[in-house]
PDB file of N, CA and C in Angstrom:
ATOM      1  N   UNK A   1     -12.918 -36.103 -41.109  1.00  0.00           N
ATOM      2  CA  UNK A   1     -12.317 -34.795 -41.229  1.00  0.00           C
ATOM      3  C   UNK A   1     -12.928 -33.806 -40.231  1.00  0.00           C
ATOM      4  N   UNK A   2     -14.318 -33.812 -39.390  1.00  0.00           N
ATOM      5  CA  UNK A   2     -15.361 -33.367 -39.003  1.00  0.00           C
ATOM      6  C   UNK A   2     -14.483 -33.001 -37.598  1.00  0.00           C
ATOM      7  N   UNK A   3     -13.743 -34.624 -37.412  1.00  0.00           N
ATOM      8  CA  UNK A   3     -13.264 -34.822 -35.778  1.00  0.00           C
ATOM      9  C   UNK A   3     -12.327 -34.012 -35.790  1.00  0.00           C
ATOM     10  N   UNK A   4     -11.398 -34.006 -37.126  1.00  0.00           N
ATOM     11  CA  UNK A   4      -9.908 -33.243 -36.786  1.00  0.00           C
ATOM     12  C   UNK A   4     -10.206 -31.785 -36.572  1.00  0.00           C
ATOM     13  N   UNK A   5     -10.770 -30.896 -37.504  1.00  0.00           N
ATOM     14  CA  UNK A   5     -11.873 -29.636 -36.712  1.00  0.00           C
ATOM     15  C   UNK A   5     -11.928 -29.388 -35.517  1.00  0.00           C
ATOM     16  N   UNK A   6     -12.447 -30.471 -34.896  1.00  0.00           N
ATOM     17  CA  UNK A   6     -13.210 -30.774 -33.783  1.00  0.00           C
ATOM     18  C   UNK A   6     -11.935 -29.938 -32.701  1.00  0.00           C
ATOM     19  N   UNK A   7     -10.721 -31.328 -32.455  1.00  0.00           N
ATOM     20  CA  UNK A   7      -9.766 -31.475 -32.086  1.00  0.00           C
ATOM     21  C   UNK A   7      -8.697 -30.262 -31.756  1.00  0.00           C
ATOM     22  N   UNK A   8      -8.785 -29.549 -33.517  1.00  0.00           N
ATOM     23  CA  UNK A   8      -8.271 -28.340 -33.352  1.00  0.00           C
ATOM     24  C   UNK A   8      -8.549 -27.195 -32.741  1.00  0.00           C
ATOM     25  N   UNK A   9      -9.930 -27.100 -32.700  1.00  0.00           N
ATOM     26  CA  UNK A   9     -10.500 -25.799 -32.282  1.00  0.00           C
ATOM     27  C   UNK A   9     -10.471 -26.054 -30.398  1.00  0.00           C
ATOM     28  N   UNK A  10     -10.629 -27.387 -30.074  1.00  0.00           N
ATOM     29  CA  UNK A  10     -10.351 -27.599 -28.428  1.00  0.00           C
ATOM     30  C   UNK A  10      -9.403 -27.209 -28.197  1.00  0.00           C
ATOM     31  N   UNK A  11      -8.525 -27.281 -28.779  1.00  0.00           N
ATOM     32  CA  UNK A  11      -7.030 -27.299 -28.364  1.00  0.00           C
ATOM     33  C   UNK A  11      -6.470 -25.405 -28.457  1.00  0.00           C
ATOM     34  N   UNK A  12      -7.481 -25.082 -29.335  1.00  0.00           N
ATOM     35  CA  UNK A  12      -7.242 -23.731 -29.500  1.00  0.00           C
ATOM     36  C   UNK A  12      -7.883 -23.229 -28.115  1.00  0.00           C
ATOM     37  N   UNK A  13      -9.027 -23.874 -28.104  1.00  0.00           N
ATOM     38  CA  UNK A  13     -10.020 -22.829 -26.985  1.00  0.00           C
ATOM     39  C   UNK A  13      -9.108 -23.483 -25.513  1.00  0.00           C
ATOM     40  N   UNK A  14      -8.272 -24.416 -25.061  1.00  0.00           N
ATOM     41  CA  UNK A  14      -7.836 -24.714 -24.568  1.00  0.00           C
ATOM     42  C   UNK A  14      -6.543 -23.597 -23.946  1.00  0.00           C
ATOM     43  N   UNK A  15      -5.885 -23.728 -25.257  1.00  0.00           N
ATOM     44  CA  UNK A  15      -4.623 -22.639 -25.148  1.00  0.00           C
ATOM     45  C   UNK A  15      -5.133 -21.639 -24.958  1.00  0.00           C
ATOM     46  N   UNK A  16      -6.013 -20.776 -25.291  1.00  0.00           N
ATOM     47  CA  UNK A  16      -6.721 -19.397 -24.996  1.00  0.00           C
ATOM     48  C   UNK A  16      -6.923 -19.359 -23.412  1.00  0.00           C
ATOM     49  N   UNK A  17      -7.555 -20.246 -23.049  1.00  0.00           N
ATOM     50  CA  UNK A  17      -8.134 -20.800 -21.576  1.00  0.00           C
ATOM     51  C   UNK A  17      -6.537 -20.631 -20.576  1.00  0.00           C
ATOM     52  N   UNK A  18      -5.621 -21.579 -20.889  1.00  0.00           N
ATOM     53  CA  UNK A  18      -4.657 -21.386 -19.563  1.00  0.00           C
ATOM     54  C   UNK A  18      -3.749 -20.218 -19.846  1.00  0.00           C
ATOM     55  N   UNK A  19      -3.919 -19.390 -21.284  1.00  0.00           N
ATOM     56  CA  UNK A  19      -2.788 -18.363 -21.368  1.00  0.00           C
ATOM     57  C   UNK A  19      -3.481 -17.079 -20.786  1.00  0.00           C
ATOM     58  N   UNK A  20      -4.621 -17.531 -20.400  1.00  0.00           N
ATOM     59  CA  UNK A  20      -5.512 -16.043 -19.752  1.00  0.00           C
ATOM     60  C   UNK A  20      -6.052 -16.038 -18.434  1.00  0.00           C
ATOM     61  N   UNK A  21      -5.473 -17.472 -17.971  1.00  0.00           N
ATOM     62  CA  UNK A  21      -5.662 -17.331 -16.287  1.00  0.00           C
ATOM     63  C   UNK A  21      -4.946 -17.374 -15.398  1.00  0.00           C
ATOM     64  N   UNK A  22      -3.567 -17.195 -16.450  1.00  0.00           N
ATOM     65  CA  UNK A  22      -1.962 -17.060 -15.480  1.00  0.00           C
ATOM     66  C   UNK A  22      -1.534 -15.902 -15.127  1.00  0.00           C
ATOM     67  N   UNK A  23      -2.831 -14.749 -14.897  1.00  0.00           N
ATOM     68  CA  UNK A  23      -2.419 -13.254 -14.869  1.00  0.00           C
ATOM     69  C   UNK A  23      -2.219 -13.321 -13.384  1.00  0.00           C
ATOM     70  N   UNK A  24      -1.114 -12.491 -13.075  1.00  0.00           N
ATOM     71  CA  UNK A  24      -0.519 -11.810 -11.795  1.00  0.00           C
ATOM     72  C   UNK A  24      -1.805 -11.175 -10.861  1.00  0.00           C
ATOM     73  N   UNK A  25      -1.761 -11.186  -9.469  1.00  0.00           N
ATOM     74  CA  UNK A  25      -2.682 -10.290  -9.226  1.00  0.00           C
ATOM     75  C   UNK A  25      -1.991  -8.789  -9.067  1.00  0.00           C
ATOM     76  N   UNK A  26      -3.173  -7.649  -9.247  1.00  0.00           N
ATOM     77  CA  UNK A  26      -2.883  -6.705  -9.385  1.00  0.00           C
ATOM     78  C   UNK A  26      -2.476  -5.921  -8.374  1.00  0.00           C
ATOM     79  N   UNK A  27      -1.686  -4.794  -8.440  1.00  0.00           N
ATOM     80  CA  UNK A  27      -1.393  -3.975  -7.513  1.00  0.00           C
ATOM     81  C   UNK A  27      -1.601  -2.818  -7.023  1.00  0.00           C
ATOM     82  N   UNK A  28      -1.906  -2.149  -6.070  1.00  0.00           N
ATOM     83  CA  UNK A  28      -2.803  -1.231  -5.677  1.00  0.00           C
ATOM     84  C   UNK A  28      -1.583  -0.518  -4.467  1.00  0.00           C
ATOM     85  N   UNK A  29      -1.128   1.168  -5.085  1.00  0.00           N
ATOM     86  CA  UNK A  29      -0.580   1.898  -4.689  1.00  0.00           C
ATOM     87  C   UNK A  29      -1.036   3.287  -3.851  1.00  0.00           C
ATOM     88  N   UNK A  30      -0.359   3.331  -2.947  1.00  0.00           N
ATOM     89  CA  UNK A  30      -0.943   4.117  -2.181  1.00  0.00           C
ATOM     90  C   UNK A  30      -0.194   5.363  -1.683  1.00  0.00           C
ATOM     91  N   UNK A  31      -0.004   6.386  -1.479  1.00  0.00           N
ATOM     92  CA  UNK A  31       0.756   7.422  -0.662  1.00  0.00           C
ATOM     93  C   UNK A  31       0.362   7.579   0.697  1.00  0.00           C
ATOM     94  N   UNK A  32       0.868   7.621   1.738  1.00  0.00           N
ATOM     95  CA  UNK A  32      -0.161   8.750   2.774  1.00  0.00           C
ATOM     96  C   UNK A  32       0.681   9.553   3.686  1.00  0.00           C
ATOM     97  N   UNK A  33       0.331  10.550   3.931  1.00  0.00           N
ATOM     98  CA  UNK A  33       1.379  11.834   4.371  1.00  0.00           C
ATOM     99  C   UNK A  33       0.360  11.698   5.862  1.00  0.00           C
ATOM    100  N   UNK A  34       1.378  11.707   6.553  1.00  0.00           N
ATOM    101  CA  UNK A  34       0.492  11.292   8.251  1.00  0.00           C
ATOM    102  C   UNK A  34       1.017  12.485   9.115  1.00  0.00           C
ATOM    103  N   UNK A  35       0.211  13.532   9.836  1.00  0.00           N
ATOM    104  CA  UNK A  35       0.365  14.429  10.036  1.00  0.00           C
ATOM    105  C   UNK A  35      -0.764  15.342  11.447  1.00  0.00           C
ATOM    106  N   UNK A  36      -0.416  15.802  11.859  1.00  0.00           N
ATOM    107  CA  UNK A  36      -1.585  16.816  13.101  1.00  0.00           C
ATOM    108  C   UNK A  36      -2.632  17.520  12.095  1.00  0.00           C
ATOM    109  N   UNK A  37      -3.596  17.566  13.273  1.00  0.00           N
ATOM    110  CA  UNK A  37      -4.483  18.500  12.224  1.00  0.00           C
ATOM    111  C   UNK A  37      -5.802  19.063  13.079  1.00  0.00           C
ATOM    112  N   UNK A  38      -6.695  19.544  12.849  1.00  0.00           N
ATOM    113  CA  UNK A  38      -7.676  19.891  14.135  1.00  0.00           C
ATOM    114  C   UNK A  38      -8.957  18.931  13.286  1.00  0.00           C
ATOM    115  N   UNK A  39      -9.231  18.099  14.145  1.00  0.00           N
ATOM    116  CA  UNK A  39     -10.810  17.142  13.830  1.00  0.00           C
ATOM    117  C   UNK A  39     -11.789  17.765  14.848  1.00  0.00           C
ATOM    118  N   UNK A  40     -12.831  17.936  14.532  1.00  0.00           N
ATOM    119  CA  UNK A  40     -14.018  18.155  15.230  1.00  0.00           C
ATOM    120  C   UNK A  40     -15.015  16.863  15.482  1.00  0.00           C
ATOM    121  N   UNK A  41     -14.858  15.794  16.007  1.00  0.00           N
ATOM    122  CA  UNK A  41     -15.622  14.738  16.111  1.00  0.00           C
ATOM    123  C   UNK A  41     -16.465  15.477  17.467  1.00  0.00           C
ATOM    124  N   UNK A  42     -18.094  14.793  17.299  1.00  0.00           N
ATOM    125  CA  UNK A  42     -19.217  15.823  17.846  1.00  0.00           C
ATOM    126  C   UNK A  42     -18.795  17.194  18.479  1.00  0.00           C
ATOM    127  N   UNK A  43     -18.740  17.618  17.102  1.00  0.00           N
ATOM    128  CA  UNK A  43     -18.865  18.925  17.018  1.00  0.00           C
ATOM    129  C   UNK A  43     -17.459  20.017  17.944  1.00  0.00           C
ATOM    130  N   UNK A  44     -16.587  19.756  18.237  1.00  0.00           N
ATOM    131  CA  UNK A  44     -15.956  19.772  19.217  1.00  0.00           C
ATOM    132  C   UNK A  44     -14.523  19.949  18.870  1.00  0.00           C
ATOM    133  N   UNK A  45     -13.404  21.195  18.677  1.00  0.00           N
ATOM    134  CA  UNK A  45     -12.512  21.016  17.990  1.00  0.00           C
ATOM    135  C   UNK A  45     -11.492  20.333  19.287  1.00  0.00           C
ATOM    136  N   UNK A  46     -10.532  19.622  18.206  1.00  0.00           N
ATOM    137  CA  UNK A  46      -9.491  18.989  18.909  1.00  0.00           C
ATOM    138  C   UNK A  46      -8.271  18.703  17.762  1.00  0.00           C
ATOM    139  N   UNK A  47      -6.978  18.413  18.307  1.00  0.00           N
ATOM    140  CA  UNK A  47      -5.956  17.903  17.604  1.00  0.00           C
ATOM    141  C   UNK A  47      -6.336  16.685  17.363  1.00  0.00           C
ATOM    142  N   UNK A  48      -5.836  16.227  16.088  1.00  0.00           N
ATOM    143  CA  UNK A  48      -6.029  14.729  15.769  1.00  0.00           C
ATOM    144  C   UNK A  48      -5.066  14.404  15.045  1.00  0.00           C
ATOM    145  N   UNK A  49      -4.793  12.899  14.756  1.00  0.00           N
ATOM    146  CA  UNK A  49      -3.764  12.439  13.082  1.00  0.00           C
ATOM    147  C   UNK A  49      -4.560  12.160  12.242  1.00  0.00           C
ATOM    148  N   UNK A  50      -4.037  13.364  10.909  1.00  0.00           N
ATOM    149  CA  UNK A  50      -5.055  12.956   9.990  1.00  0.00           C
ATOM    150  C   UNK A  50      -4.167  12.354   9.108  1.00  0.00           C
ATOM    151  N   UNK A  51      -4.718  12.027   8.029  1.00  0.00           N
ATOM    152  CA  UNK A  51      -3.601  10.740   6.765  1.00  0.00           C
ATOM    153  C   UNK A  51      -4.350  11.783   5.224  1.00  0.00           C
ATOM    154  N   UNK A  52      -2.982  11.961   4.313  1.00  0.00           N
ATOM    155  CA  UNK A  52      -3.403  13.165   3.443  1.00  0.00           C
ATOM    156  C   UNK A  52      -4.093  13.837   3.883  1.00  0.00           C
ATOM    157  N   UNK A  53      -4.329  14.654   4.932  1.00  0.00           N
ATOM    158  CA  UNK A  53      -4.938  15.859   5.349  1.00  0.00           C
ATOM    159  C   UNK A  53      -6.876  15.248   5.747  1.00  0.00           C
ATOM    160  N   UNK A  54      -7.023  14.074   5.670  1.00  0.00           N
ATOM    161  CA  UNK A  54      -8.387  13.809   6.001  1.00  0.00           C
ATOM    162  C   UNK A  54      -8.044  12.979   7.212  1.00  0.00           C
ATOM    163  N   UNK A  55      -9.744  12.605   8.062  1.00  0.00           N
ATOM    164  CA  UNK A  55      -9.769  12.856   9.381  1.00  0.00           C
ATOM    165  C   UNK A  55     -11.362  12.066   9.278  1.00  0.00           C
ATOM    166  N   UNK A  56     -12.084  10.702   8.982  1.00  0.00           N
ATOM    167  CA  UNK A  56     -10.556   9.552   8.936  1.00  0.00           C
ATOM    168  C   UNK A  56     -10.640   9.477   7.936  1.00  0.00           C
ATOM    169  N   UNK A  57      -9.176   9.128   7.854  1.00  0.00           N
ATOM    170  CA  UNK A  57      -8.686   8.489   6.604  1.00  0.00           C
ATOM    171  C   UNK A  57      -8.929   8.274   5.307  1.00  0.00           C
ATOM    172  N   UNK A  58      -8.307   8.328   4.336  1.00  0.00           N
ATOM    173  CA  UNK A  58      -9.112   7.854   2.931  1.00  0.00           C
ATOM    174  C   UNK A  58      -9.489   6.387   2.977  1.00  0.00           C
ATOM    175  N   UNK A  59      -9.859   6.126   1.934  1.00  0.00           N
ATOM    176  CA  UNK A  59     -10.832   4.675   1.770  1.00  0.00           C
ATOM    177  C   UNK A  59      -9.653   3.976   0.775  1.00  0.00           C
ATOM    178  N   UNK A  60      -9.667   2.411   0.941  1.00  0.00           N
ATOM    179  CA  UNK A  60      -8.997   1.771   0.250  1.00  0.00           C
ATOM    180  C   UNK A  60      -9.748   1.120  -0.306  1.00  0.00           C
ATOM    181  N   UNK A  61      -9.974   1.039  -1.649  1.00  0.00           N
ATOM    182  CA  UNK A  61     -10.461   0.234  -2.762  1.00  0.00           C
ATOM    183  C   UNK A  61     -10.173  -1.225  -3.598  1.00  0.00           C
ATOM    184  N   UNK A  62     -10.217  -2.027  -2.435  1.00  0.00           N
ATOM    185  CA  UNK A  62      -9.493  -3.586  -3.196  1.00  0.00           C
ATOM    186  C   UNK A  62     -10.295  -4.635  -3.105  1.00  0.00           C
ATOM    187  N   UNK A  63     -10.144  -5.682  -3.497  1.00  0.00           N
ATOM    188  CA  UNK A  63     -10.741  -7.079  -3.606  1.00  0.00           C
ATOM    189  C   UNK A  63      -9.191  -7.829  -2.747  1.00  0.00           C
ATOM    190  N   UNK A  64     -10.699  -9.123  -3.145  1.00  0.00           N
ATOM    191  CA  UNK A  64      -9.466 -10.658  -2.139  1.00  0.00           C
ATOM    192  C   UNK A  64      -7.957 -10.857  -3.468  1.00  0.00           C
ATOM    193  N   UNK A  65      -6.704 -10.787  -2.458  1.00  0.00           N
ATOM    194  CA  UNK A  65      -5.755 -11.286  -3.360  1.00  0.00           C
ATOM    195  C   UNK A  65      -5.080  -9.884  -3.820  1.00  0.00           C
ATOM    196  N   UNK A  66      -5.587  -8.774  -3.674  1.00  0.00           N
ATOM    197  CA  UNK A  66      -4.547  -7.383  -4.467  1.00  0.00           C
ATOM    198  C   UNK A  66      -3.573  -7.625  -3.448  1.00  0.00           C
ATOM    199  N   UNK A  67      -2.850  -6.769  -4.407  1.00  0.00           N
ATOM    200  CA  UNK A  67      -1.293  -6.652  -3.551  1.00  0.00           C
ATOM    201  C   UNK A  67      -1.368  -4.825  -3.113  1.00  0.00           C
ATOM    202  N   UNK A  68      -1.300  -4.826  -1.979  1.00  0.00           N
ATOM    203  CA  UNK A  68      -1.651  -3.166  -1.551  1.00  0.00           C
ATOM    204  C   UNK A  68       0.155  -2.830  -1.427  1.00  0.00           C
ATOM    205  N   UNK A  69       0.855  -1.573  -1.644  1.00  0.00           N
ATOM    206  CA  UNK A  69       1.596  -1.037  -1.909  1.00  0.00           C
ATOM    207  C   UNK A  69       1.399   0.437  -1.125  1.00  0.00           C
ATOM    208  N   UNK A  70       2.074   0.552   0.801  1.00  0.00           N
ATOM    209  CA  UNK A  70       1.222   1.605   1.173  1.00  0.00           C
ATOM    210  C   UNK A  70       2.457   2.764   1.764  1.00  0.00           C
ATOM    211  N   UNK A  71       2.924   3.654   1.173  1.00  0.00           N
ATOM    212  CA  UNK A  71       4.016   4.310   1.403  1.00  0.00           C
ATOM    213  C   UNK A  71       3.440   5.093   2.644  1.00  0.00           C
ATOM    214  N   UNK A  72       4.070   5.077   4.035  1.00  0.00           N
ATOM    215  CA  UNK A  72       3.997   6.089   4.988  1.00  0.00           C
ATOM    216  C   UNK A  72       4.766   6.961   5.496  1.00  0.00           C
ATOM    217  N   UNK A  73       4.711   8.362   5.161  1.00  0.00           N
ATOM    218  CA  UNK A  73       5.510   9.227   5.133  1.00  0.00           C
ATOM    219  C   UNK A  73       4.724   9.757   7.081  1.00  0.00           C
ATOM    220  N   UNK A  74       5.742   9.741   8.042  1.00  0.00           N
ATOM    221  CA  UNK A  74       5.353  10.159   9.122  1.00  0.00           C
ATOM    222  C   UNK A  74       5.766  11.718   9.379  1.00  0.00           C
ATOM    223  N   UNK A  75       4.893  12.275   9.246  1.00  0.00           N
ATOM    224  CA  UNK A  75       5.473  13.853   9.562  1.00  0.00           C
ATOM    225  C   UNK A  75       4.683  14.570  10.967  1.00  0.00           C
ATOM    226  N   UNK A  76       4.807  13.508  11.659  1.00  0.00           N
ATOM    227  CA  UNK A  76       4.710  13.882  13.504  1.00  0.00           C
ATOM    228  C   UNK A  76       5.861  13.540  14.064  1.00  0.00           C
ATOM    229  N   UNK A  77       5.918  14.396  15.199  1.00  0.00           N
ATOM    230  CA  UNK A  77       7.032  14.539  15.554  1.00  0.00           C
ATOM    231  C   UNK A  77       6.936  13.831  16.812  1.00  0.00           C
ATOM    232  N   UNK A  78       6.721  12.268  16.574  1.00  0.00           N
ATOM    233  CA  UNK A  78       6.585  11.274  17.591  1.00  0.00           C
ATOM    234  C   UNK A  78       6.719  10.114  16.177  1.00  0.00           C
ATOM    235  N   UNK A  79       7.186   8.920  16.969  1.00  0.00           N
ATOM    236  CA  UNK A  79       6.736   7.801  16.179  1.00  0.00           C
ATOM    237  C   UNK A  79       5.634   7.233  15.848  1.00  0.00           C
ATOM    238  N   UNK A  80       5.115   6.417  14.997  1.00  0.00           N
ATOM    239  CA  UNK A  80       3.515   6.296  14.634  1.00  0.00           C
ATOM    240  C   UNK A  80       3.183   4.941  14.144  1.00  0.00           C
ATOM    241  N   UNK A  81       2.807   4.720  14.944  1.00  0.00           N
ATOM    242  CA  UNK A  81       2.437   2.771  14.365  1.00  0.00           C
ATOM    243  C   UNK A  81       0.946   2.688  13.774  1.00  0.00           C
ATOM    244  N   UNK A  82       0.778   2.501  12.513  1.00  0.00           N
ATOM    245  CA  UNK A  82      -0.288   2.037  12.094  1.00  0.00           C
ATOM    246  C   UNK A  82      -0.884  -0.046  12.153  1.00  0.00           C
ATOM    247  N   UNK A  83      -1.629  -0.803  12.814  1.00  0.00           N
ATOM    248  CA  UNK A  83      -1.525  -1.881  12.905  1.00  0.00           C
ATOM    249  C   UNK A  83      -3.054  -2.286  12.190  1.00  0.00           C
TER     250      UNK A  83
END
């Protein structure tokens, strides 16, 4: 009777096991409003492109495998390739 116990509870910790490692990876959303702006890199004003109003850029926060989601709204009045 000891084994059938046994048997059951594997089978439980089993099913627990593959129903909790079939998760999606997660997704990671972003805005950025791309735009002129005056940067002072050493000390020194100048026009620059900043992204949401910073100069550089905000920071992206992910691991291996996220799915990044990165909306670019271009509001220069040139085209703008980010690569």
């Amino acid at each position: 009777m000891a084994g059938f116990y046994l048997v059951v509870l594997l089978l439980c910790v089993l099913a627990v096991i593959t129903t909790t490692t079939v998760a999606e990876d997660p997704y990671r959303f972003f805005n950025w409003n791309v735009t002129y702006g005056d940067i002072y890199p050493l000390g020194v004003r100048q026009q620059g492109i900043l992204i949401n109003g910073q100069f550089p850029g905000p920071d992206i926060h992910s691991v291996t495998n996220d799915n990044l989601i990165i909306n670019v709204f271009n509001s220069l009045d040139e085209p703008f390739l980010i690569s």
